[in-house]
Protein backbone atom coordinates (compact mmCIF):
# COMPACT_ATOMS: atom_id res chain seq x y z
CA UNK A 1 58.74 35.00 3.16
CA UNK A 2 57.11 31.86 1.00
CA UNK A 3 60.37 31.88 -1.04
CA UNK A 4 62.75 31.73 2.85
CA UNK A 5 60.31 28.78 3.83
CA UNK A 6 61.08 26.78 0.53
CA UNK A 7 64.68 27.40 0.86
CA UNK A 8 64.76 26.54 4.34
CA UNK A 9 62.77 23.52 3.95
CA UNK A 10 64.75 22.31 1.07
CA UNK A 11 67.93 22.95 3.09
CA UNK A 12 66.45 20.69 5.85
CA UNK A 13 65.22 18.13 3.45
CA UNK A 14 68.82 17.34 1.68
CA UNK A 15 71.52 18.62 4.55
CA UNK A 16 69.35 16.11 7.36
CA UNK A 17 70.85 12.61 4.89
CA UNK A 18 74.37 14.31 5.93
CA UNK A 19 74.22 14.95 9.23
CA UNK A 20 72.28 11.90 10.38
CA UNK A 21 75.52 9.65 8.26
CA UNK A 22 77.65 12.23 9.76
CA UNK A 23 76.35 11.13 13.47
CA UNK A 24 75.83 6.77 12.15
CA UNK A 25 79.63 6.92 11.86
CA UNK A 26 79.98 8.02 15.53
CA UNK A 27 76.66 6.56 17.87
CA UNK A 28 76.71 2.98 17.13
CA UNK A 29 72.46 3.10 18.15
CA UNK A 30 71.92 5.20 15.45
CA UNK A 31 74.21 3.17 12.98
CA UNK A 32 71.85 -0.17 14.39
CA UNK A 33 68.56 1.84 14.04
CA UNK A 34 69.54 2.57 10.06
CA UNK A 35 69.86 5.64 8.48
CA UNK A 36 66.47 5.32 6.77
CA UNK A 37 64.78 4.13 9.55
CA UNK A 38 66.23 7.72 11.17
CA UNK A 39 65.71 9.70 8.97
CA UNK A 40 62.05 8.16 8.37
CA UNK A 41 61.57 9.07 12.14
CA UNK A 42 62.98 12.61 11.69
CA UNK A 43 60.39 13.27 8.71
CA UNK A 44 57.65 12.45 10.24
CA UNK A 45 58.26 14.79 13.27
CA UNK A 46 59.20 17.80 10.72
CA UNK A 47 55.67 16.72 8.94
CA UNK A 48 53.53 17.53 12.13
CA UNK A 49 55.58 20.84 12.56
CA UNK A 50 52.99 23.58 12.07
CA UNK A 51 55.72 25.06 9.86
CA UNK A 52 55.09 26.42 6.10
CA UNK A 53 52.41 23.79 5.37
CA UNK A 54 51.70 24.94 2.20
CA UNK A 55 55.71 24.91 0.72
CA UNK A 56 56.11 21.72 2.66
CA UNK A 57 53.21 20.31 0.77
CA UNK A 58 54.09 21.40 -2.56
CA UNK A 59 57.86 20.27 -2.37
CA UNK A 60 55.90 16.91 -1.24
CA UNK A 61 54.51 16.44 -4.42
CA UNK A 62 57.24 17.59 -6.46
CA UNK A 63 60.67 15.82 -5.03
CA UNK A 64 59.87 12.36 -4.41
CA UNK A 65 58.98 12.90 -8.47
CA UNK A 66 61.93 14.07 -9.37
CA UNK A 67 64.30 11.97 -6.77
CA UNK A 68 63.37 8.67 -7.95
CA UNK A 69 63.64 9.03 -11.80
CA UNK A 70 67.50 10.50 -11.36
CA UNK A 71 68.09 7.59 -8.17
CA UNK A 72 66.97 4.16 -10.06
CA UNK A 73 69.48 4.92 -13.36
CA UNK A 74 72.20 6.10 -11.08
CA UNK A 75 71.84 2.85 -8.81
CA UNK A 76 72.04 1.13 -11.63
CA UNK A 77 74.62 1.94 -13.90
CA UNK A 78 77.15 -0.31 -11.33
CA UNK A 79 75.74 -3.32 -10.78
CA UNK A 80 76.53 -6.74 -11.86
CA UNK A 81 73.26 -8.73 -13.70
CA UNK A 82 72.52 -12.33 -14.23
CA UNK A 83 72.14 -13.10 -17.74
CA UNK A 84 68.25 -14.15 -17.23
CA UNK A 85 65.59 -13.25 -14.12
CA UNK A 86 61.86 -14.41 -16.30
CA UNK A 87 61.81 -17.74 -14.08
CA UNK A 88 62.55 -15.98 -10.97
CA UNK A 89 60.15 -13.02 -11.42
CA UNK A 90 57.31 -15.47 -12.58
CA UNK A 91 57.51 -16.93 -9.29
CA UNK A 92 57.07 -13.34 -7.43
CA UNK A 93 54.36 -12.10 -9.12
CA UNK A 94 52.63 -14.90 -8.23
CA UNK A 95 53.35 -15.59 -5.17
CA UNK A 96 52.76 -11.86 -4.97
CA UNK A 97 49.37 -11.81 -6.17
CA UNK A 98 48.24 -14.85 -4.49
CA UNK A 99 49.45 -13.45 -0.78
CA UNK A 100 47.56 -10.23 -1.53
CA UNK A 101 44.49 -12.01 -2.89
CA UNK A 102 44.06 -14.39 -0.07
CA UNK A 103 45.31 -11.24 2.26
CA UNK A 104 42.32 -8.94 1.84
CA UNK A 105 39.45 -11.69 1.44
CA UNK A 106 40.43 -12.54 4.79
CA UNK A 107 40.46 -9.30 5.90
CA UNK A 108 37.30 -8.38 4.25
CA UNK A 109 35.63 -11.23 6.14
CA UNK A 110 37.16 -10.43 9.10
CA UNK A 111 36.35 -6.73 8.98
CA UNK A 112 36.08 -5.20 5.57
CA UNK A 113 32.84 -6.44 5.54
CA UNK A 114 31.65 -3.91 8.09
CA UNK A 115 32.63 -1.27 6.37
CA UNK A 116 30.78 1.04 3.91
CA UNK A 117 31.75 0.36 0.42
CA UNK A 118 33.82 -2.52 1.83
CA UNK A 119 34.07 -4.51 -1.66
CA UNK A 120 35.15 -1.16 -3.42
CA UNK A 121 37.94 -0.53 -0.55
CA UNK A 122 38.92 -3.67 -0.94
CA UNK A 123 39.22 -3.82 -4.59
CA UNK A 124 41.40 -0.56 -4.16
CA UNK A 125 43.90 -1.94 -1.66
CA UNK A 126 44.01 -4.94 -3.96
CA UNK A 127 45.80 -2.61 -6.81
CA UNK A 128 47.19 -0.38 -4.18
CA UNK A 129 49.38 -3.08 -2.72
CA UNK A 130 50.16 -5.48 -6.18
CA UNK A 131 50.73 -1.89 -8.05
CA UNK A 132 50.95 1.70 -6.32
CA UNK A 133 48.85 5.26 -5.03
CA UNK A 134 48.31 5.40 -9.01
CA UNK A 135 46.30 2.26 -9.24
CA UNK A 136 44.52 2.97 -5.95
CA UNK A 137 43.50 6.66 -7.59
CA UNK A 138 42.40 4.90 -10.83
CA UNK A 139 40.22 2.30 -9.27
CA UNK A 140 38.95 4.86 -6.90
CA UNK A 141 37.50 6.44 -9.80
CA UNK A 142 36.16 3.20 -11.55
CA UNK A 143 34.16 2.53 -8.44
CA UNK A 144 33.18 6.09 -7.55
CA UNK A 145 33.65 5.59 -4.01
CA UNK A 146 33.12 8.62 -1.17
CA UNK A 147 35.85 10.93 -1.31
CA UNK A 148 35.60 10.54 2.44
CA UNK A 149 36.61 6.76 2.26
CA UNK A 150 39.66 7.28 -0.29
CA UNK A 151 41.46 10.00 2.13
CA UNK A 152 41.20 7.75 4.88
CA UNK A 153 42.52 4.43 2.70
CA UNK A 154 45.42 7.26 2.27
CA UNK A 155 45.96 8.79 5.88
CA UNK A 156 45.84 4.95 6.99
CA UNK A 157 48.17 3.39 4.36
CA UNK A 158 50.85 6.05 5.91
CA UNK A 159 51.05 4.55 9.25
CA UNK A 160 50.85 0.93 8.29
CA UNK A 161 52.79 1.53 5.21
CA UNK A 162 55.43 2.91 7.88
CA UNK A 163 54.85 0.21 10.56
CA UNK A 164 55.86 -2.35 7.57
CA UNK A 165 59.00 -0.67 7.47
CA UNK A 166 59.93 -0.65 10.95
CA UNK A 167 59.47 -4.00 10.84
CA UNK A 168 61.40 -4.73 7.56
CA UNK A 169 64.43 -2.33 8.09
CA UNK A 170 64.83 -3.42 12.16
CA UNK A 171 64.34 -6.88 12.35
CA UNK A 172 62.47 -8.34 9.24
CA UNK A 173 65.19 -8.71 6.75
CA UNK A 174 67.42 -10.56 9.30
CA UNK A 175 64.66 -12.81 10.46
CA UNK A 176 64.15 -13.57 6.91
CA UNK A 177 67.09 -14.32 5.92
CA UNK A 178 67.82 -16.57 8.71
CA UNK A 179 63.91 -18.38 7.77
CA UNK A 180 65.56 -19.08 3.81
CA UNK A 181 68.74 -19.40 5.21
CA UNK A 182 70.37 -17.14 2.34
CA UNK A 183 71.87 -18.73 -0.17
CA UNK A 184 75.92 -18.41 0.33
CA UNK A 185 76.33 -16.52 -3.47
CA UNK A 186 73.71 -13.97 -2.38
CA UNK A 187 74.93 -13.46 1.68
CA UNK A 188 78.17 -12.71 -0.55
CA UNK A 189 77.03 -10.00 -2.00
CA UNK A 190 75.65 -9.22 1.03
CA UNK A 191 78.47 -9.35 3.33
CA UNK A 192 81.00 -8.05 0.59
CA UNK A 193 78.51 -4.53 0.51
CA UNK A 194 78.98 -4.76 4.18
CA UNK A 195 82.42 -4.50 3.77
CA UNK A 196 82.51 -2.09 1.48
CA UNK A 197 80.49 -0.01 3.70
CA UNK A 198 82.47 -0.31 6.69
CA UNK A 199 85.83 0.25 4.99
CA UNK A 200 84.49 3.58 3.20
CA UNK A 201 83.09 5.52 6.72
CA UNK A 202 82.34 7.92 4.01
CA UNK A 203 82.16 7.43 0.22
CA UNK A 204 81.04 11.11 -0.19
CA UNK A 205 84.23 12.29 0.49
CA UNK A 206 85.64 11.66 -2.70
CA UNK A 207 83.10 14.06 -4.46
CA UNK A 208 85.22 16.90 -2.55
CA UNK A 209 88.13 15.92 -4.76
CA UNK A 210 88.24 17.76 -8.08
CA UNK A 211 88.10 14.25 -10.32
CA UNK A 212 85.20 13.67 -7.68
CA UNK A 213 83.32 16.62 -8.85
CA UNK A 214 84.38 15.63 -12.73
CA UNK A 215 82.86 12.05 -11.80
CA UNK A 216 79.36 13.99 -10.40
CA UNK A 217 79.05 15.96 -13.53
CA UNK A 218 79.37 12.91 -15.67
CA UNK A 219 76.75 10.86 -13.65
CA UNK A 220 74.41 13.69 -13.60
CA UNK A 221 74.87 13.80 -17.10
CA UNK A 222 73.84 10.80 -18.07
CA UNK A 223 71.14 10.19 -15.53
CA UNK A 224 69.39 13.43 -17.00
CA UNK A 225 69.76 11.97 -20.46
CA UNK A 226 68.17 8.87 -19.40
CA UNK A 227 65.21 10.06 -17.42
CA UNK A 228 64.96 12.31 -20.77
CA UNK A 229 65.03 9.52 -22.64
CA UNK A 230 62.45 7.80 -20.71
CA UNK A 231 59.90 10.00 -20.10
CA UNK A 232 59.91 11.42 -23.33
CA UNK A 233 59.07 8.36 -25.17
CA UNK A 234 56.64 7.39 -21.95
CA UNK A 235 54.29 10.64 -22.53
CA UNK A 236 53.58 9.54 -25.99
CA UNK A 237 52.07 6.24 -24.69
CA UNK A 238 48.00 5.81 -24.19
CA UNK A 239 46.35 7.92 -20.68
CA UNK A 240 47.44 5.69 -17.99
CA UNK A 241 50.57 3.88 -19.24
CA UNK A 242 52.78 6.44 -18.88
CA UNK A 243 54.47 5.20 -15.20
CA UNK A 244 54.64 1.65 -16.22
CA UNK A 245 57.19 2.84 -19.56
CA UNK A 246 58.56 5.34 -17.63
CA UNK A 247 59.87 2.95 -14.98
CA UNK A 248 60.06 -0.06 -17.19
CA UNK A 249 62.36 2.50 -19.42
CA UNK A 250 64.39 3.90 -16.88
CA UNK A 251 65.38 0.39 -15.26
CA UNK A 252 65.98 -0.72 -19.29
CA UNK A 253 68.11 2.01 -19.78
CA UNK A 254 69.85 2.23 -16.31
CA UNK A 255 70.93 -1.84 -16.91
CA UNK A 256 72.14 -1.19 -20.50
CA UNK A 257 74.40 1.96 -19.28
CA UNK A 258 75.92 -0.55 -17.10
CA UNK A 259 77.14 -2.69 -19.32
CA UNK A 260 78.99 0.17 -20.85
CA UNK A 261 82.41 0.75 -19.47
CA UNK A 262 83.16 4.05 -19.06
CA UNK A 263 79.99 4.53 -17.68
CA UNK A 264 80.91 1.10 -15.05
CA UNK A 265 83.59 3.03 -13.88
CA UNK A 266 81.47 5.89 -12.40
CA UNK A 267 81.89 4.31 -8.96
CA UNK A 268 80.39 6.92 -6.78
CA UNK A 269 76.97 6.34 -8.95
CA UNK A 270 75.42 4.32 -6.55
CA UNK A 271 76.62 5.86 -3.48
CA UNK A 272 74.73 9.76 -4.93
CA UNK A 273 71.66 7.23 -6.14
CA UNK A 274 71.21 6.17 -2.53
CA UNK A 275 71.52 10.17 -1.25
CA UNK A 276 68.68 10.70 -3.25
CA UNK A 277 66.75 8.06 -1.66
CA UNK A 278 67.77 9.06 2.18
CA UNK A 279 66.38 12.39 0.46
CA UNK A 280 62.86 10.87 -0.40
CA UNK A 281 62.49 8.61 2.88
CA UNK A 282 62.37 11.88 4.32
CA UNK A 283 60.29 13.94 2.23
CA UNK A 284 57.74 10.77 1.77
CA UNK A 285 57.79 10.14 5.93
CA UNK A 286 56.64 14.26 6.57
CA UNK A 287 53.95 13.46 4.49
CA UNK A 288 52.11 11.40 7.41
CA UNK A 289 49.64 14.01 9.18
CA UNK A 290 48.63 12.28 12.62
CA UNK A 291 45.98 15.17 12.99
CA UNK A 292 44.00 13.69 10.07
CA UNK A 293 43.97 9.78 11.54
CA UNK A 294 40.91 9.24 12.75
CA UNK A 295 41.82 5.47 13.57
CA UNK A 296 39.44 4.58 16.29
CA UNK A 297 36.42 6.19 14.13
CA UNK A 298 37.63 4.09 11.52
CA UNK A 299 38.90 0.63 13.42
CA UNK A 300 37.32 -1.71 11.06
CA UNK A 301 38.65 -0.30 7.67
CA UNK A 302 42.70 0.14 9.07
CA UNK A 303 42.81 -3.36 10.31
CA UNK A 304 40.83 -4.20 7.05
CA UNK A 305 44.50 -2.82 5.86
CA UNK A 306 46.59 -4.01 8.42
CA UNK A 307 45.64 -7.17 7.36
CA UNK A 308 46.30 -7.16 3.92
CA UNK A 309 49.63 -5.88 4.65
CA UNK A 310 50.94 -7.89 7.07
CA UNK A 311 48.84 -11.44 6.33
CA UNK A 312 49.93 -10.74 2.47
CA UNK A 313 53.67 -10.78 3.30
CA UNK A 314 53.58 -13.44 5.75
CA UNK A 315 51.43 -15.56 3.00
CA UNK A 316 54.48 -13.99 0.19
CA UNK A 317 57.71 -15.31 2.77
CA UNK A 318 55.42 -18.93 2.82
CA UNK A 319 54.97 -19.13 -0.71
CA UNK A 320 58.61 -17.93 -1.95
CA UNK A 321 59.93 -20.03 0.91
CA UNK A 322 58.54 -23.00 -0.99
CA UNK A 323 59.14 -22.06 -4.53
CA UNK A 324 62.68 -22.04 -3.27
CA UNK A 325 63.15 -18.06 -4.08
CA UNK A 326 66.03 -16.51 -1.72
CA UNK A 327 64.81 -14.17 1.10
CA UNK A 328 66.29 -10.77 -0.40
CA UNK A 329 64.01 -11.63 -3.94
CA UNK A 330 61.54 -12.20 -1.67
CA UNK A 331 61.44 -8.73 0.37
CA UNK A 332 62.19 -6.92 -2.70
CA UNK A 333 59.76 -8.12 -4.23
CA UNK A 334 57.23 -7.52 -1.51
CA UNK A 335 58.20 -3.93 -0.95
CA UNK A 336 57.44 -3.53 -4.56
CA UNK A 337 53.95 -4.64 -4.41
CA UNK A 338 52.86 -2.89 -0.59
CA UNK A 339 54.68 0.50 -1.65
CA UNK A 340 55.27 0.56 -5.38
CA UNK A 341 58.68 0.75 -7.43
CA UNK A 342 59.67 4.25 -5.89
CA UNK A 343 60.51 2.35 -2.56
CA UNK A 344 62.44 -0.68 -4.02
CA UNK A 345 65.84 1.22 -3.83
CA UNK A 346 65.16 2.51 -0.37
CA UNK A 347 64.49 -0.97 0.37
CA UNK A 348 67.41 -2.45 -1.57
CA UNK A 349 69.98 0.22 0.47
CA UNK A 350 68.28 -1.41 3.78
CA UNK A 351 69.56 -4.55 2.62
CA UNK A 352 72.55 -3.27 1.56
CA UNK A 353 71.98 -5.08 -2.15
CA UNK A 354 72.26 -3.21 -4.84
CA UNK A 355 72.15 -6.96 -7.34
CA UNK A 356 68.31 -6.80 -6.36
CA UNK A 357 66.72 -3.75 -7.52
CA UNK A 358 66.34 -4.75 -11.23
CA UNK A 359 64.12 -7.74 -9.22
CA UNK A 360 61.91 -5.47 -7.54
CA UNK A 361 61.38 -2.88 -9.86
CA UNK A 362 60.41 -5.43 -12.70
CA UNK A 363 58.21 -7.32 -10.80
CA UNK A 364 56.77 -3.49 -9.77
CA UNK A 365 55.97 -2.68 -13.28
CA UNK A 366 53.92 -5.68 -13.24
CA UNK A 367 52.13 -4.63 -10.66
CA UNK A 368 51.42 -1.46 -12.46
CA UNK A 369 50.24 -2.78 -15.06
CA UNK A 370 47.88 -5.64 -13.99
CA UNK A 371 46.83 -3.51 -10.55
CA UNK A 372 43.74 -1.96 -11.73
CA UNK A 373 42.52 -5.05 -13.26
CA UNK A 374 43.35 -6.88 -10.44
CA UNK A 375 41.63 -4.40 -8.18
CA UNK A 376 38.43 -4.77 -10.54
CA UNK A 377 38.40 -8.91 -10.25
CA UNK A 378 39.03 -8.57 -6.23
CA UNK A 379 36.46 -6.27 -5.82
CA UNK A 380 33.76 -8.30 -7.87
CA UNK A 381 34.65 -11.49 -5.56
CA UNK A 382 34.25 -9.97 -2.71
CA UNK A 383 31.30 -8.63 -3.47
CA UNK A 384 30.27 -12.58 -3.23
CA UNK A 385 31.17 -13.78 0.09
């Protein structure tokens, strides 16, 4: 029976991406909702399912692992890159850690202050949202907080985590861009993906065609060989480095394959890349469990959170805004530091931008790599107001 409930669930998981495209092309509402946005509402419905709990759990942990190492190389391999980005990305990862700096001191006076262990949370948060879940687990451990304390930073970071992206994916990027008012090369890009999108109602049709199905061997080829590649150097590296090669490797790889031609020419790369992320927004929505919020028990630690989400991107827009950075660097560049590299292509198919996710996933691997000490400095300054 265990082995029915994986292959049901895995049938749900990667046939949903198809039908809810499959129903975009005909319901305009769901085509203005988004397919992520969808299929992020669908997941977290089939996550409060009482419904093989422990399969669902277990393909939890393993596919969003193995989706995103075969999506970011296969997004890649088709863009078009500017010959330098240091300038650019200097600018986000300041602005980034700035916004998230000033972000939770406010909070903590505002409320993190009347929490237990309130410097320690905060300190957490602080490399949660410049790095990812990793940093947060590291520090977690540095500080030896309650176990108690780090579930509920978790089961709390789900809902705001998704309320960020409801606001992003429905309304945010468009308000943005109207804020920076886009510069014309990049609403190009834009509005030429737009195109592209609306004159292919379905790019997966030509992997139904037998040069398709030659063109998804050779993609799937060459992804595997790079996320080889990658995370076989990356597990030699020192305990705790081996996400920031892996992902630094994998983009560094992905943007040199694209600069080879045969490899260029693999058109429906990008197209599979961002099936793999409708596959995760799923599988990373059913993960939120609204039977273990305990939000009103716990009102001064999730709008601790709250805002150092929300205050640290309104703080990021400002401060990119001024520093003359466009609004899709901008967003990128946030989603990489509230939700970690993983969710930069998700982010970069909302935006329908595939030029940006080298952005976000290099100013991510900063993040990585600077989050715990980060975490460590907020945590001591806190600790003095």
């Amino acid at each position: 029976m265990s082995i029915l409930n994986y292959i049901i669930l895995i049938a749900i998981y990667f046939a949903t991406p198809a039908l809810v495209l499959w129903l975009a092309r005909r319901f305009p509402v769901i085509d203005k909702i988004g397919v992520i946005m969808a299929l992020y509402a669908l997941g977290m419905i089939l996550g409060n399912i009482p419904f093989a709990t422990e399969q669902m759990a277990a393909l939890q942990d393993f596919l969003p692992n193995a989706l995103i190492p075969l999506a970011i190389p296969m997004m890649l391999f088709g863009c078009n890159f500017a010959k330098s980005e240091a300038r650019l990305q200097l600018k986000l990862v300041l602005s980034g850690f700035i916004s998230v700096a000033i972000a939770v001191a406010l909070g903590y006076i505002l409320f993190g202050h009347k929490v237990s262990e309130g410097a320690e949370i905060g300190g957490i948060i602080s490399g949660m949202y410049t790095g990812g879940t990793l940093n947060a687990a590291a520090l977690q451990a540095i500080f030896t907080i309650k176990s108690e304390s780090f579930v509920l930073i978790n089961s709390y970071d789900i809902i705001i985590s998704f309320s960020y992206f409801v606001f992003l994916f429905t309304c945010g990027i468009r308000l943005f861009r109207r804020m920076y008012r886009q510069k014309t090369e990049l609403a190009a890009v834009v509005s030429d993906a737009e195109n592209q999108n609306s004159s292919h109602a379905n790019p997966y049709r030509v992997l139904l065609t037998k040069s398709g199905c030659i063109q998804l061997l050779k993609i799937i080829g060459v992804t595997l060989a790079v996320a080889a590649i990658s995370g076989g150097v990356a597990i030699l590296m020192p305990q705790g480095w081996f996400m920031v090669v892996f992902i630094l490797l994998l983009t560094t790889l992905g943007v040199a394959c694209s600069f080879i031609k045969p490899i260029k020419a693999l058109t429906a790369s990008y197209d599979i890349g961002i099936y793999l992320i409708y596959i995760f927004s799923m599988v990373i929505a059913s993960m939120a469990d609204f039977t273990n919020l305990n939000i009103v028990g716990g009102l001064n630690q999730f709008a601790f959170m709250t805002v150092a989400v929300f205050v640290s991107l309104a703080l990021h827009a400002l401060l990119c805004r001024i520093m003359k950075v466009d609004a899709d660097a901008m967003v990128i560049s946030s989603v990489a530091f509230i939700n970690s590299p993983p969710f930069v292509p998700m982010a970069a198919a909302a935006m329908r931008n595939k030029e940006i996710i080298v952005t976000g996933l290099s100013v991510g691997v900063v993040g990585y790599a600077i989050g715990n000490h980060f975490g460590v400095l907020m945590c001591w300054l806190l600790g003095l107001l």
